[in-house]
C-alpha atoms as a PDB file:
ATOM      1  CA  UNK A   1      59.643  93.047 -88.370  1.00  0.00           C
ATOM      2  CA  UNK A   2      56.415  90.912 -88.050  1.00  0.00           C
ATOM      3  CA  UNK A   3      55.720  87.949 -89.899  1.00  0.00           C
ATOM      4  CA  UNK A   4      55.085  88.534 -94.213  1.00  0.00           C
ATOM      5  CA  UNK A   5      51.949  87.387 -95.120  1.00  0.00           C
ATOM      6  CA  UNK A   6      51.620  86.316 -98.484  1.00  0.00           C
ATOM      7  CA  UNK A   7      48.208  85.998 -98.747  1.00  0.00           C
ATOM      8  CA  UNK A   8      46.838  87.748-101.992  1.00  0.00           C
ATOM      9  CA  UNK A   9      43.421  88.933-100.572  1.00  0.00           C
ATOM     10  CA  UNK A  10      45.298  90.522 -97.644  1.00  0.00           C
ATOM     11  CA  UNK A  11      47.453  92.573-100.502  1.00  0.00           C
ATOM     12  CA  UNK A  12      44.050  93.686-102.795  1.00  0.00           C
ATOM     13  CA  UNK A  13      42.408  94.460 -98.716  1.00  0.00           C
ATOM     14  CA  UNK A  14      45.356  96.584 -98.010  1.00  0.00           C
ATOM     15  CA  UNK A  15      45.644  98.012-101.750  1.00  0.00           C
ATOM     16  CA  UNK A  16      42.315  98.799-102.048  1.00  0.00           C
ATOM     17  CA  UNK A  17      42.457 100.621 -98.048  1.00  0.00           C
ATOM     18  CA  UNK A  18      44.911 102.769 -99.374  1.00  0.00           C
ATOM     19  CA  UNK A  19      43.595 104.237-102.646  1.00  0.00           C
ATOM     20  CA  UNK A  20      40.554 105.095-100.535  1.00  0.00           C
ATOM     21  CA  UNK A  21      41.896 106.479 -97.563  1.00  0.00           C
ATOM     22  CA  UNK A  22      43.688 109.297-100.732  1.00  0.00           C
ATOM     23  CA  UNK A  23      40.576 109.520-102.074  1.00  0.00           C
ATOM     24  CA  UNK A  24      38.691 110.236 -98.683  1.00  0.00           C
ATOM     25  CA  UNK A  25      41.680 113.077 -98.311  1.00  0.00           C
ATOM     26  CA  UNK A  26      41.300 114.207-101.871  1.00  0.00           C
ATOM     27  CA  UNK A  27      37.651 114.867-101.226  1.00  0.00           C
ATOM     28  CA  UNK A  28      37.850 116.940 -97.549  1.00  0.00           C
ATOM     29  CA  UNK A  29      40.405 118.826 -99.162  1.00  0.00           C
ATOM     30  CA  UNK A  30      38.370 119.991-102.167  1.00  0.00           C
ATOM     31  CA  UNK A  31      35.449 120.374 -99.826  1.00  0.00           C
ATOM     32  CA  UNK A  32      37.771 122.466 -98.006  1.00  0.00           C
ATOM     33  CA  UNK A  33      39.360 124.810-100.763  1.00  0.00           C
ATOM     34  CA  UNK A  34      38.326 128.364-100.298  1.00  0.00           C
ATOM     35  CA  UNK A  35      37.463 130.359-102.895  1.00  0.00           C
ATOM     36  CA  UNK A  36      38.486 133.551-102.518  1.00  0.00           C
ATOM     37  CA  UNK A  37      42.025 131.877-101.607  1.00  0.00           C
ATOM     38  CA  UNK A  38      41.961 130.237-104.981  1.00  0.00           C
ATOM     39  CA  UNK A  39      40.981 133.355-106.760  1.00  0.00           C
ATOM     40  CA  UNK A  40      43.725 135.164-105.345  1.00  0.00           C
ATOM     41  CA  UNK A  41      46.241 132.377-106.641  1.00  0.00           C
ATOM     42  CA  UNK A  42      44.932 132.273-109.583  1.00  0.00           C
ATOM     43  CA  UNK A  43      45.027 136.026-110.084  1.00  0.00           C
ATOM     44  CA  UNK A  44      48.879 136.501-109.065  1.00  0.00           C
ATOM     45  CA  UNK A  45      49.670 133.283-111.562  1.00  0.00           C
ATOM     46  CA  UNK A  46      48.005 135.168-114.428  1.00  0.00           C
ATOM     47  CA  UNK A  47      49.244 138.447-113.970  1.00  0.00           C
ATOM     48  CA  UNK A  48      53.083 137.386-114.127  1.00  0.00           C
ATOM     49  CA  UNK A  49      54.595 137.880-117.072  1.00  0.00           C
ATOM     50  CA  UNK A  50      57.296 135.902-116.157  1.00  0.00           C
ATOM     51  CA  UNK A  51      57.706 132.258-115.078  1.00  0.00           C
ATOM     52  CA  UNK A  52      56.380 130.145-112.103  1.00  0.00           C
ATOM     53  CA  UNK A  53      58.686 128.876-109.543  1.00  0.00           C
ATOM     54  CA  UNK A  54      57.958 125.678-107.396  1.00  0.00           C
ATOM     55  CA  UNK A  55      60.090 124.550-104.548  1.00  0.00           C
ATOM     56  CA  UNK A  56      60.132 122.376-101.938  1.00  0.00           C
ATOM     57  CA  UNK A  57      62.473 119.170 -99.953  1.00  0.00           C
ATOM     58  CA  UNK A  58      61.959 115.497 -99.718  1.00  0.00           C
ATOM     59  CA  UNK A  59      58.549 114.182-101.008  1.00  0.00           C
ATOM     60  CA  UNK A  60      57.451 117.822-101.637  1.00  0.00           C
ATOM     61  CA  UNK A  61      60.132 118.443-103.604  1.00  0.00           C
ATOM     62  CA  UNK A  62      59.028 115.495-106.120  1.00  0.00           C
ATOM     63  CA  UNK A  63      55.460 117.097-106.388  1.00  0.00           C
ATOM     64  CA  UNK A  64      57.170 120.357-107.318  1.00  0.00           C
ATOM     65  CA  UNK A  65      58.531 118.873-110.323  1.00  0.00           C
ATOM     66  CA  UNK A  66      55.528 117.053-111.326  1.00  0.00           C
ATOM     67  CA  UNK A  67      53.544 120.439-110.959  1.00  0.00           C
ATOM     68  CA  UNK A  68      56.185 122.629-112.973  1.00  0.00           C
ATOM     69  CA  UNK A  69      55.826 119.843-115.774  1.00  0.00           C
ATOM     70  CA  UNK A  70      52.153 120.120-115.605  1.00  0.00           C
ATOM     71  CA  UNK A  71      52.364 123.979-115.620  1.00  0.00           C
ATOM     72  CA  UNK A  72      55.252 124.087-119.055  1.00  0.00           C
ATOM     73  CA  UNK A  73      52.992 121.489-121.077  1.00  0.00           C
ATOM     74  CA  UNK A  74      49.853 123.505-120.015  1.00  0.00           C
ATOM     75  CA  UNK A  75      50.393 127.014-120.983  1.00  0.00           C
ATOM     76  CA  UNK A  76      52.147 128.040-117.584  1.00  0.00           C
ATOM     77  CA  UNK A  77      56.505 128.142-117.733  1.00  0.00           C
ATOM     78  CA  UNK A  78      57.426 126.762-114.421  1.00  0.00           C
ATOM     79  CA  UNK A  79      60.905 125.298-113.560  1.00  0.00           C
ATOM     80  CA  UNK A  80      61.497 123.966-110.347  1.00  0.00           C
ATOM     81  CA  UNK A  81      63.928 125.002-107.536  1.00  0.00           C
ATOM     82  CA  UNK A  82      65.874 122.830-105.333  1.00  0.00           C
ATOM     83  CA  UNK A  83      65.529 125.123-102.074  1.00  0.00           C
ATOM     84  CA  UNK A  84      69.169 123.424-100.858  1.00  0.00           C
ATOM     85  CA  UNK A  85      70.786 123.994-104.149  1.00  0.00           C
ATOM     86  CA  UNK A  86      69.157 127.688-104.354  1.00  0.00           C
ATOM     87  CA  UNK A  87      71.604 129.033-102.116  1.00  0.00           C
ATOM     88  CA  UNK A  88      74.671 127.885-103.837  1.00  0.00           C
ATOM     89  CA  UNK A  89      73.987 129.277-107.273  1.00  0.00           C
ATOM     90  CA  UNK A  90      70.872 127.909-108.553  1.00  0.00           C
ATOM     91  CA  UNK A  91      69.249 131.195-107.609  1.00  0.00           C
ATOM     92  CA  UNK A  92      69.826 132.550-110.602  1.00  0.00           C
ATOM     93  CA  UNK A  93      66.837 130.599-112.320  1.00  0.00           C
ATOM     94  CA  UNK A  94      64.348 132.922-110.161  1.00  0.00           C
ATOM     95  CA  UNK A  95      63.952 136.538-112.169  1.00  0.00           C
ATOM     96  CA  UNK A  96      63.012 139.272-110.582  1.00  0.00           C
ATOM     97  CA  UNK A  97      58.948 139.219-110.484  1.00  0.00           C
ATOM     98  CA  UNK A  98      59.000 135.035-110.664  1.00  0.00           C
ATOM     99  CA  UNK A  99      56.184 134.054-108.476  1.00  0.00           C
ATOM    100  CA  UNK A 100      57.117 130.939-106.187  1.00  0.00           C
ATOM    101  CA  UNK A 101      55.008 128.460-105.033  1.00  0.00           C
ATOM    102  CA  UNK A 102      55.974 126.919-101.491  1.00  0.00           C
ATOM    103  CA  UNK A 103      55.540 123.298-100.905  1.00  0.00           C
ATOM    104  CA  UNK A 104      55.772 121.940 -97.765  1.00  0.00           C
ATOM    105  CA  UNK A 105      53.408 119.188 -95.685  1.00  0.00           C
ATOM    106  CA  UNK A 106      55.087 120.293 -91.990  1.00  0.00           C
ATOM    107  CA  UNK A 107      54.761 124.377 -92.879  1.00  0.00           C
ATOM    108  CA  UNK A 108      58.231 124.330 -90.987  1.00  0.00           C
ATOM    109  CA  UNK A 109      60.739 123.764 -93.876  1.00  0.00           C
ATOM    110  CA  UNK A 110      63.643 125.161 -92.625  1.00  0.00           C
ATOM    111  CA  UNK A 111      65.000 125.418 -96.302  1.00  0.00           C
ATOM    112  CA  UNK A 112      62.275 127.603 -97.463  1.00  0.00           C
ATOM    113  CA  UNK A 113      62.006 129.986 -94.465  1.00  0.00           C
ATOM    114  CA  UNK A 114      65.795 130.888 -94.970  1.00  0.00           C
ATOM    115  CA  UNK A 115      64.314 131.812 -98.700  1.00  0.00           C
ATOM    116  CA  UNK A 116      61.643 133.409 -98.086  1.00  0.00           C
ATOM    117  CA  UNK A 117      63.568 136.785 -97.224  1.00  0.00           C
ATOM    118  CA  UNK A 118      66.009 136.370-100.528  1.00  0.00           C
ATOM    119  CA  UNK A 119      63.044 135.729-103.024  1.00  0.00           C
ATOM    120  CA  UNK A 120      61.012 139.084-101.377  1.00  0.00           C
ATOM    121  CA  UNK A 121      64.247 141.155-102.640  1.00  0.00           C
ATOM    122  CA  UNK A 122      63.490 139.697-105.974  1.00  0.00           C
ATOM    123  CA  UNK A 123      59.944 141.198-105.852  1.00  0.00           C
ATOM    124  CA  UNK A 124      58.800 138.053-105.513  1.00  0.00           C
ATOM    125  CA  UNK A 125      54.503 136.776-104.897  1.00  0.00           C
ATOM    126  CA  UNK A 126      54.519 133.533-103.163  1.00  0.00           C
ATOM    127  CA  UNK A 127      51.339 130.805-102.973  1.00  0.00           C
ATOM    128  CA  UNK A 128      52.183 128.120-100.441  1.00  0.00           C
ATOM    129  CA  UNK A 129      50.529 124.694-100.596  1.00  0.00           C
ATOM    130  CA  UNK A 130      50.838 123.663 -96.873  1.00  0.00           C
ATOM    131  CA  UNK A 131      50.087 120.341 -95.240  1.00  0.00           C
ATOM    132  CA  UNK A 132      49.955 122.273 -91.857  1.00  0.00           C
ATOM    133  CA  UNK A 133      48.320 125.873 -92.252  1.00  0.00           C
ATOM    134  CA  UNK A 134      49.092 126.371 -87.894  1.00  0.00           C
ATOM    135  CA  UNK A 135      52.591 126.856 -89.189  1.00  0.00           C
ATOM    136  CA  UNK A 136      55.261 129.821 -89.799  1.00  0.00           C
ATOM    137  CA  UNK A 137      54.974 129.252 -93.724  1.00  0.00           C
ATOM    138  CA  UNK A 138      51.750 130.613 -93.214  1.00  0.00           C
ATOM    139  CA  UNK A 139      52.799 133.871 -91.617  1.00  0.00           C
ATOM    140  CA  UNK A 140      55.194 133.981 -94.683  1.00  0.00           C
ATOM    141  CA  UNK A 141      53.538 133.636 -97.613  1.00  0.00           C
ATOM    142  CA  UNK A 142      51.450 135.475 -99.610  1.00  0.00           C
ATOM    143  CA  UNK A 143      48.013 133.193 -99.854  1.00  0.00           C
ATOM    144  CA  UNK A 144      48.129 129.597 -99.205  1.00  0.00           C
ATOM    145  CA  UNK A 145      46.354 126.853-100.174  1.00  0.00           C
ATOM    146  CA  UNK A 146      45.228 123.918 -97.184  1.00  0.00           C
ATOM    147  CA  UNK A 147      47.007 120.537 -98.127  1.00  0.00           C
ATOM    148  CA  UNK A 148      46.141 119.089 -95.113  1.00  0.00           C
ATOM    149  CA  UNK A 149      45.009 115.713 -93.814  1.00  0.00           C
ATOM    150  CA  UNK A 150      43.782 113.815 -91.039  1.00  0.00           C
ATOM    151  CA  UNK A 151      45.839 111.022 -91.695  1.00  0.00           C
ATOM    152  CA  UNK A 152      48.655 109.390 -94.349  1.00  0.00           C
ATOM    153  CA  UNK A 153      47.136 106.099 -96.097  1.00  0.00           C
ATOM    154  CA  UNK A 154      49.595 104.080 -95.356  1.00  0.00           C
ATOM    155  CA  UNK A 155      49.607 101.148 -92.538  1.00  0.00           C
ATOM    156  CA  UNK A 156      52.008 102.543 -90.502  1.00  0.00           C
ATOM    157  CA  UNK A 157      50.411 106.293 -91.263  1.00  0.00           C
ATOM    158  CA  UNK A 158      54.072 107.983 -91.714  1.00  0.00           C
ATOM    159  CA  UNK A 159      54.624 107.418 -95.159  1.00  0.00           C
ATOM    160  CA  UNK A 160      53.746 110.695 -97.486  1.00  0.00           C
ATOM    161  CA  UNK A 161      51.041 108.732 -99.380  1.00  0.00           C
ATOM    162  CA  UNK A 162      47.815 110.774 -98.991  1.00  0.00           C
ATOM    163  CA  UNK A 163      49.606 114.390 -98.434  1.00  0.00           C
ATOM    164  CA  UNK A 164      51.343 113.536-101.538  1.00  0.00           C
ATOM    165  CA  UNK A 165      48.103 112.909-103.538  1.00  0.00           C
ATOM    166  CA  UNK A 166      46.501 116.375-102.120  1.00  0.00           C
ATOM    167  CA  UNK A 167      48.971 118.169-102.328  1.00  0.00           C
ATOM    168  CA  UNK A 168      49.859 116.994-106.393  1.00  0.00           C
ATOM    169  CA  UNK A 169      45.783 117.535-106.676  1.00  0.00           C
ATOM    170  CA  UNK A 170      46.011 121.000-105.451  1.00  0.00           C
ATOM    171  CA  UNK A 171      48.981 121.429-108.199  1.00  0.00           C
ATOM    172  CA  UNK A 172      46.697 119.661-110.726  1.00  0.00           C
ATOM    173  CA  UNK A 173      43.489 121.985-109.760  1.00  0.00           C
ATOM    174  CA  UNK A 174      45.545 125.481-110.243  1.00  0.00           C
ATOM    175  CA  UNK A 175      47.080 124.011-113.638  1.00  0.00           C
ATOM    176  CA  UNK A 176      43.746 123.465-114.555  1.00  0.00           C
ATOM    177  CA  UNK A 177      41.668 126.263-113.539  1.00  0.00           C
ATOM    178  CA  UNK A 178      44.774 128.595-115.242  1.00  0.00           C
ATOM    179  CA  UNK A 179      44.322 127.063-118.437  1.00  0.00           C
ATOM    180  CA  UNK A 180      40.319 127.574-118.367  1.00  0.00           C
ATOM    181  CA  UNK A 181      41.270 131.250-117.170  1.00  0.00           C
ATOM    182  CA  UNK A 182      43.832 131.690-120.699  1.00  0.00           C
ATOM    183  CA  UNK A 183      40.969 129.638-123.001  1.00  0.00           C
ATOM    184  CA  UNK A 184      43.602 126.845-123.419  1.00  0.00           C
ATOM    185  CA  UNK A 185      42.340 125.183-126.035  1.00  0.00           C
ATOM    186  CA  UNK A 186      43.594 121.249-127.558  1.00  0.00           C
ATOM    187  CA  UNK A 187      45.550 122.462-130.495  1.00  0.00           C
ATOM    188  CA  UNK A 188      47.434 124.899-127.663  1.00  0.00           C
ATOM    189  CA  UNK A 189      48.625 121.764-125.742  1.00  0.00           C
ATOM    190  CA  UNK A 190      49.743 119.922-128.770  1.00  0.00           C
ATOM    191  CA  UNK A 191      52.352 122.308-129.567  1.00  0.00           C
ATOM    192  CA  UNK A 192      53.917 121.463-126.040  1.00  0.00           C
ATOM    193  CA  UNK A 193      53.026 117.532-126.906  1.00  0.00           C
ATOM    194  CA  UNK A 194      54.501 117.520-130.944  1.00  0.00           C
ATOM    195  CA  UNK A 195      55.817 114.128-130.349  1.00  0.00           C
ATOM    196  CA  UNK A 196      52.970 112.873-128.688  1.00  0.00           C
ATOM    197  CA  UNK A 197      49.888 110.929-130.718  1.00  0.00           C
ATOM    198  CA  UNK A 198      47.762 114.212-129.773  1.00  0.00           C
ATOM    199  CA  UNK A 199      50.335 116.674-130.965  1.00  0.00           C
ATOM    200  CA  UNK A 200      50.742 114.411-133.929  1.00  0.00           C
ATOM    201  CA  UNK A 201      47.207 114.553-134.586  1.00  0.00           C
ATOM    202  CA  UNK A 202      46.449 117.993-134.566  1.00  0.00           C
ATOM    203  CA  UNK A 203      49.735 119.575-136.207  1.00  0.00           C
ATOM    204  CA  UNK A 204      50.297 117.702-138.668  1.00  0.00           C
ATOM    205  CA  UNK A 205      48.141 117.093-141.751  1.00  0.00           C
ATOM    206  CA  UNK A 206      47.383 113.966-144.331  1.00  0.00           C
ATOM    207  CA  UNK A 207      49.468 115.655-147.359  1.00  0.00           C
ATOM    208  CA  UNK A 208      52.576 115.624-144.445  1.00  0.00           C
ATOM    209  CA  UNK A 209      52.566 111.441-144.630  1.00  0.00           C
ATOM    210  CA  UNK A 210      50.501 110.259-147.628  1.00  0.00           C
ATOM    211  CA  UNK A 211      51.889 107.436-149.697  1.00  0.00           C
ATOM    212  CA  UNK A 212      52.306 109.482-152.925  1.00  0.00           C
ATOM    213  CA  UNK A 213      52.099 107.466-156.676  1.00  0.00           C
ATOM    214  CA  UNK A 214      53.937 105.478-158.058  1.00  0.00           C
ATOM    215  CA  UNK A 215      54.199 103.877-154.268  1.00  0.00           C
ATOM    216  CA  UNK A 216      50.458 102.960-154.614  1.00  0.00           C
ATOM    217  CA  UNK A 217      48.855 100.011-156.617  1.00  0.00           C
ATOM    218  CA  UNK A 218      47.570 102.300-159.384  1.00  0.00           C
ATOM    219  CA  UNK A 219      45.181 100.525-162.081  1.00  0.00           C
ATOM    220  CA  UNK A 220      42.910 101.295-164.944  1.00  0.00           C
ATOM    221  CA  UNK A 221      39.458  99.502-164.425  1.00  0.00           C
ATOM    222  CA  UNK A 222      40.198  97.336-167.162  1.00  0.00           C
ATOM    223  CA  UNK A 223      42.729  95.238-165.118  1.00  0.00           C
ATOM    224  CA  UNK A 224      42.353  91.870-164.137  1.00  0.00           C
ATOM    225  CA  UNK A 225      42.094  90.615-160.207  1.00  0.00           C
ATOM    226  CA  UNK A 226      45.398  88.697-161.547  1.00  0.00           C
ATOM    227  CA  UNK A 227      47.210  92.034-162.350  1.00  0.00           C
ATOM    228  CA  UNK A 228      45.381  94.088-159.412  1.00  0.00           C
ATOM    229  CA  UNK A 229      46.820  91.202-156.664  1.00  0.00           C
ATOM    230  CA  UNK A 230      50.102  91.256-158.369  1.00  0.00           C
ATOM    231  CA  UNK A 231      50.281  94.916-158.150  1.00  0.00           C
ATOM    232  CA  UNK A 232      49.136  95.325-154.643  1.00  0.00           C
ATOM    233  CA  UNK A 233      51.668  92.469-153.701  1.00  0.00           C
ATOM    234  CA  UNK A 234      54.444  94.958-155.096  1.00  0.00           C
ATOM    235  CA  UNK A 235      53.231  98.209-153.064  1.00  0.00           C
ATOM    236  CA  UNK A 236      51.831  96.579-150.265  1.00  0.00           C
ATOM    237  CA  UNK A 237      49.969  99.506-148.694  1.00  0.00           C
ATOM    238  CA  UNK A 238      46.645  97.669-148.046  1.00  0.00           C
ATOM    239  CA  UNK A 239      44.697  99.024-151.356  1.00  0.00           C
ATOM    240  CA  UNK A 240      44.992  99.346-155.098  1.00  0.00           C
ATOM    241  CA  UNK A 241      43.348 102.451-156.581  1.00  0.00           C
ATOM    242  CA  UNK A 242      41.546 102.528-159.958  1.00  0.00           C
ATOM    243  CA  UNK A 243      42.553 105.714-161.510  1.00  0.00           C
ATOM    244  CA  UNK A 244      41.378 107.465-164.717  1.00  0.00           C
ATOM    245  CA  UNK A 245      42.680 110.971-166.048  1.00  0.00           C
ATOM    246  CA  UNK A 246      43.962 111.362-162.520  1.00  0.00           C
ATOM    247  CA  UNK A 247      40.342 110.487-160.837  1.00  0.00           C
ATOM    248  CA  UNK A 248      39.491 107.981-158.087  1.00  0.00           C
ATOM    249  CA  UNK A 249      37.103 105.450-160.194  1.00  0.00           C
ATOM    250  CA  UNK A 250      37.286 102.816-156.925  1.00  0.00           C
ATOM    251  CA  UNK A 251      39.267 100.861-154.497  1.00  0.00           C
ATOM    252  CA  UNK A 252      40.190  97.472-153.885  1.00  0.00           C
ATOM    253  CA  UNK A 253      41.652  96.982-150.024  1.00  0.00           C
ATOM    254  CA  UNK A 254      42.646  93.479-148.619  1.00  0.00           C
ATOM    255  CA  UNK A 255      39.289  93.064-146.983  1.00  0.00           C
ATOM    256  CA  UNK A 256      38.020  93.665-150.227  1.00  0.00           C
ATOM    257  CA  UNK A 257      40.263  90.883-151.535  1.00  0.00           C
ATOM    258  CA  UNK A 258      39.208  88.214-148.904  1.00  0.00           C
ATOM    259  CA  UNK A 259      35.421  88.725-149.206  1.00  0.00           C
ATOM    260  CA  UNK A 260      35.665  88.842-152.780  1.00  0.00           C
ATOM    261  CA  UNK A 261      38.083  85.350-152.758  1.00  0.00           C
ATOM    262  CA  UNK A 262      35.528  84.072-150.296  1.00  0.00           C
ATOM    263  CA  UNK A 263      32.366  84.731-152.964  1.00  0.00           C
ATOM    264  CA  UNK A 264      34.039  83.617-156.164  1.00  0.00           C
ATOM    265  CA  UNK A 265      35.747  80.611-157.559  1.00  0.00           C
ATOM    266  CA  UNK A 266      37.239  82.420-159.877  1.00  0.00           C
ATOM    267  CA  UNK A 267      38.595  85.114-158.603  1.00  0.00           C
ATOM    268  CA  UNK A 268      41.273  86.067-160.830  1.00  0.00           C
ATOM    269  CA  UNK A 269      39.439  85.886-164.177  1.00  0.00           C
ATOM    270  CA  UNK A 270      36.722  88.704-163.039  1.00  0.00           C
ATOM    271  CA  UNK A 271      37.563  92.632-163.834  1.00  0.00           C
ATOM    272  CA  UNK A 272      38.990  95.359-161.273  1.00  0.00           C
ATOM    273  CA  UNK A 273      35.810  96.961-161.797  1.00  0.00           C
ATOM    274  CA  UNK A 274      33.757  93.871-160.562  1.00  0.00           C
ATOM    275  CA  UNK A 275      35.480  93.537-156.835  1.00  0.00           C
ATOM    276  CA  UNK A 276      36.175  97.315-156.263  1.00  0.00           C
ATOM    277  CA  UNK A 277      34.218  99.877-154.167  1.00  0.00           C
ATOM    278  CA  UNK A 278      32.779 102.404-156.292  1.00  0.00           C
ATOM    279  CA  UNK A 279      32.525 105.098-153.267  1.00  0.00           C
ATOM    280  CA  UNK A 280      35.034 104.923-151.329  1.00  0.00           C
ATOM    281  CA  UNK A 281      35.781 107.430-147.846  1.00  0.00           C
ATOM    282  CA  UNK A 282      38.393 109.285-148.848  1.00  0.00           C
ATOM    283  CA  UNK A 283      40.328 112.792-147.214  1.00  0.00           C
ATOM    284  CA  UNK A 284      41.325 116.049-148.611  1.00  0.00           C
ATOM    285  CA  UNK A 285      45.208 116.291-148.377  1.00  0.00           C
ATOM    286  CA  UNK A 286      45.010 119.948-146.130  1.00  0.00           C
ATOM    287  CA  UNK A 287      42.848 117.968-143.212  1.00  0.00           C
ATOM    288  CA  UNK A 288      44.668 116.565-139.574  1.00  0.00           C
ATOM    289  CA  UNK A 289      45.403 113.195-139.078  1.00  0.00           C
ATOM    290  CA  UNK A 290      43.345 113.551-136.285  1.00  0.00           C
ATOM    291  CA  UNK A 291      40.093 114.317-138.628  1.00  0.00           C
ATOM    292  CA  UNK A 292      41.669 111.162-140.628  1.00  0.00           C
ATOM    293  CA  UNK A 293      41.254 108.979-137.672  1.00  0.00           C
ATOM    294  CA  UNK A 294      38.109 109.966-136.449  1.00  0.00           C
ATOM    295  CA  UNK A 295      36.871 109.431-140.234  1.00  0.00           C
ATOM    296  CA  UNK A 296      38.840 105.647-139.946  1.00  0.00           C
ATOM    297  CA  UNK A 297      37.298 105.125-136.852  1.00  0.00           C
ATOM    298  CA  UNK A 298      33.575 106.509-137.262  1.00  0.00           C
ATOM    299  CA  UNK A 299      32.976 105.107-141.106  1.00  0.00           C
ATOM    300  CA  UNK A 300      29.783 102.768-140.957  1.00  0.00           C
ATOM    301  CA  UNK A 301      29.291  99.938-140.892  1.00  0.00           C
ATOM    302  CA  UNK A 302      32.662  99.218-139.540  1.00  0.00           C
ATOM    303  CA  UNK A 303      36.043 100.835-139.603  1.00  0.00           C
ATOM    304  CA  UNK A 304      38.610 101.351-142.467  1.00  0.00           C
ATOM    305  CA  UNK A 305      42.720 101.020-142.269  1.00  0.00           C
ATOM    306  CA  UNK A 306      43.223 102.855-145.601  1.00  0.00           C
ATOM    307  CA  UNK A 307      42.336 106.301-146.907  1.00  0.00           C
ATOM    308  CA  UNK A 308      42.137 107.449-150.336  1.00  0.00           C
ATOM    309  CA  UNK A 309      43.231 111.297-150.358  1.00  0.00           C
ATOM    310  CA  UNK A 310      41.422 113.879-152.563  1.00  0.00           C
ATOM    311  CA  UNK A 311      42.340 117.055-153.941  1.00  0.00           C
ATOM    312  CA  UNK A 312      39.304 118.967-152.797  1.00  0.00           C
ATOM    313  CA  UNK A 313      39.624 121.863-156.055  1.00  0.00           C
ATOM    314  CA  UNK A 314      39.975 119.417-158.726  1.00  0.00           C
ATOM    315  CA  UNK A 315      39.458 115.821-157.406  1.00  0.00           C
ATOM    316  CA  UNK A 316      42.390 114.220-158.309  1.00  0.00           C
ATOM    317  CA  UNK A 317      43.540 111.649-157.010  1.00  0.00           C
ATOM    318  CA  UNK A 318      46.767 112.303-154.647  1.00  0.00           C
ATOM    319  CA  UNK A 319      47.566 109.146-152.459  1.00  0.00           C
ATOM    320  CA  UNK A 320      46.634 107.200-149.574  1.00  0.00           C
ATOM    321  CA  UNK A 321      47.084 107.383-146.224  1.00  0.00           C
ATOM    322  CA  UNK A 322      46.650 103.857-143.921  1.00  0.00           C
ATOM    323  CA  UNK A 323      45.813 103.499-140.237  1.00  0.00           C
ATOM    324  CA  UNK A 324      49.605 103.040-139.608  1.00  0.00           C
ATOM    325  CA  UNK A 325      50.630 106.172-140.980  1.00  0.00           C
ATOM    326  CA  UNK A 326      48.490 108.013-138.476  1.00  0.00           C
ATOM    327  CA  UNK A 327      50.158 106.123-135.244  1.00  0.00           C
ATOM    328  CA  UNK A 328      53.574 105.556-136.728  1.00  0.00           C
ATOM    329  CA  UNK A 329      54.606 108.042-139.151  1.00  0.00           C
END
């Protein structure tokens, strides 16, 4: 082993080499992708009405199960296949009319040529995504896709480094151009995501997490600033609403308080209806958090951490709903 240098600038040098020697690959191998090659990939993914297997050993075998995650969360079941463990019972997760896709960087994997015969009695269509398309993998599949390169990225140019980028890029481009193909639409992938702050966003709605009365600061706009503090210090949700026969008459947030405490010495003599906002941004209880955000974030002149929420048929007031809500449920 040669000497470690420690210099920093010789790590960013060598960092920086790197990411562009996978992005120089990344870019001859799109350059490179045929179309009618694609097309026909494309075409045998969409007509299965089953799932998609991936296989593949070693560093191929970790883009296979990056690519079958991609596929399940993107409108496309996938599982992946270890091609060792296939032939000692984990076979059974290919059904008859699967498609497969082959990964391998040499085009030689021993492992997948043995399976090649087995999956054809299953009926099955194989794509392969080969790093060497001179190869017998070639002969054996299907249509292939070229995940070649000139050279790996890394110093000693063994490592998979920029094989491993294509290659995941060519999984990433089919994923992609299947979900244009099937009009995959945002609210589609959040009901793979429903945990996520997407899915969250677009399933569920305001009415689902609104702070309901009596958990709000609720006064009449005769209160004082002394009674609307004290309230808001016993619900603290950010905001005491003014409510008459069940309407929103105003709102008094903490921002409100400090500006207000910053203009006037006396504070806690002056009415509710002096210090609140008469017209408020406020939500209809049937709307996405995600259209409650965008509202949050959008409102002019600046942003707002706390929404009243509206019944939209009568105009009632039914709650509020605060920035945290939105992220934290």
């Amino acid at each position: 082993m040669g000497n470690i240098n420690t210099k920093a600038s010789n790590d960013l040098v060598e960092a920086r080499r790197v990411m562009l020697e996978e992005s120089k690959a990344l870019r001859i191998a799109a350059d490179r992708l045929e179309e009618s090659l694609l097309k026909q990939a494309i075409d045998m993914l969409l007509k299965t009405t089953h799932k998609v297997v991936i296989t593949g050993i070693g560093k191929s075998g970790h883009v296979g199960k990056k690519i079958a995650a991609t596929f399940n969360s993107t409108g496309t079941p996938a599982a992946f296949l270890h091609p060792s463990e296939a032939v000692h019972g984990d076979l059974g997760i290919h059904q008859d009319g699967d498609v497969v896709i082959f990964l391998s960087n040499s085009g030689s994997t021993p492992e997948l040529l043995f399976l090649e015969p087995i999956l054809r009695s299953r009926n099955a269509k194989i794509i392969g995504i080969l790093g060497n398309i001179n190869s017998p993998l070639k002969e054996k599949v299907d249509v292939y896709l070229d995940g070649s390169i000139n050279k790996e990225a890394d110093n000693l140019g063994v490592v998979p480094t920029a094989s491993y980028a294509v290659a995941s890029s060519l999984g990433d481009a089919i994923a992609s151009a299947l979900m244009l193909r099937r009009g995959f639409k945002l609210d589609d992938y959040a009901e793979t995501h429903p945990a996520g702050q997407l899915g969250r966003n677009l399933i569920l709605k305001v009415e689902d997490v609104l702070h309901k009365p009596p958990k709000v600061a609720c006064l009449s706009k005769g209160a004082t600033m002394q009674e609307t503090i004290i309230e808001m210090s016993k619900r603290p949700l950010g905001a005491a609403c003014i409510i008459e026969n069940d309407k929103l008459l105003g709102i008094v947030t903490d921002g409100d308080l400090r500006r207000a405490l910053n203009e006037n010495d006396n504070l806690l003599k002056l009415s509710v209806s002096e210090v609140m906002s008469t017209n408020p941004l406020f939500i209809d209880p049937k709307s996405t958090l995600g259209k409650a955000l965008e509202l949050m974030e959008k409102r002019s002149p600046s942003p707002v951490s706390v929404l009243p929420v509206i019944e939209q048929n009568t105009q009632n007031f039914l709650g509020i709903l605060r920035l945290h809500d939105i992220y934290n449920g």
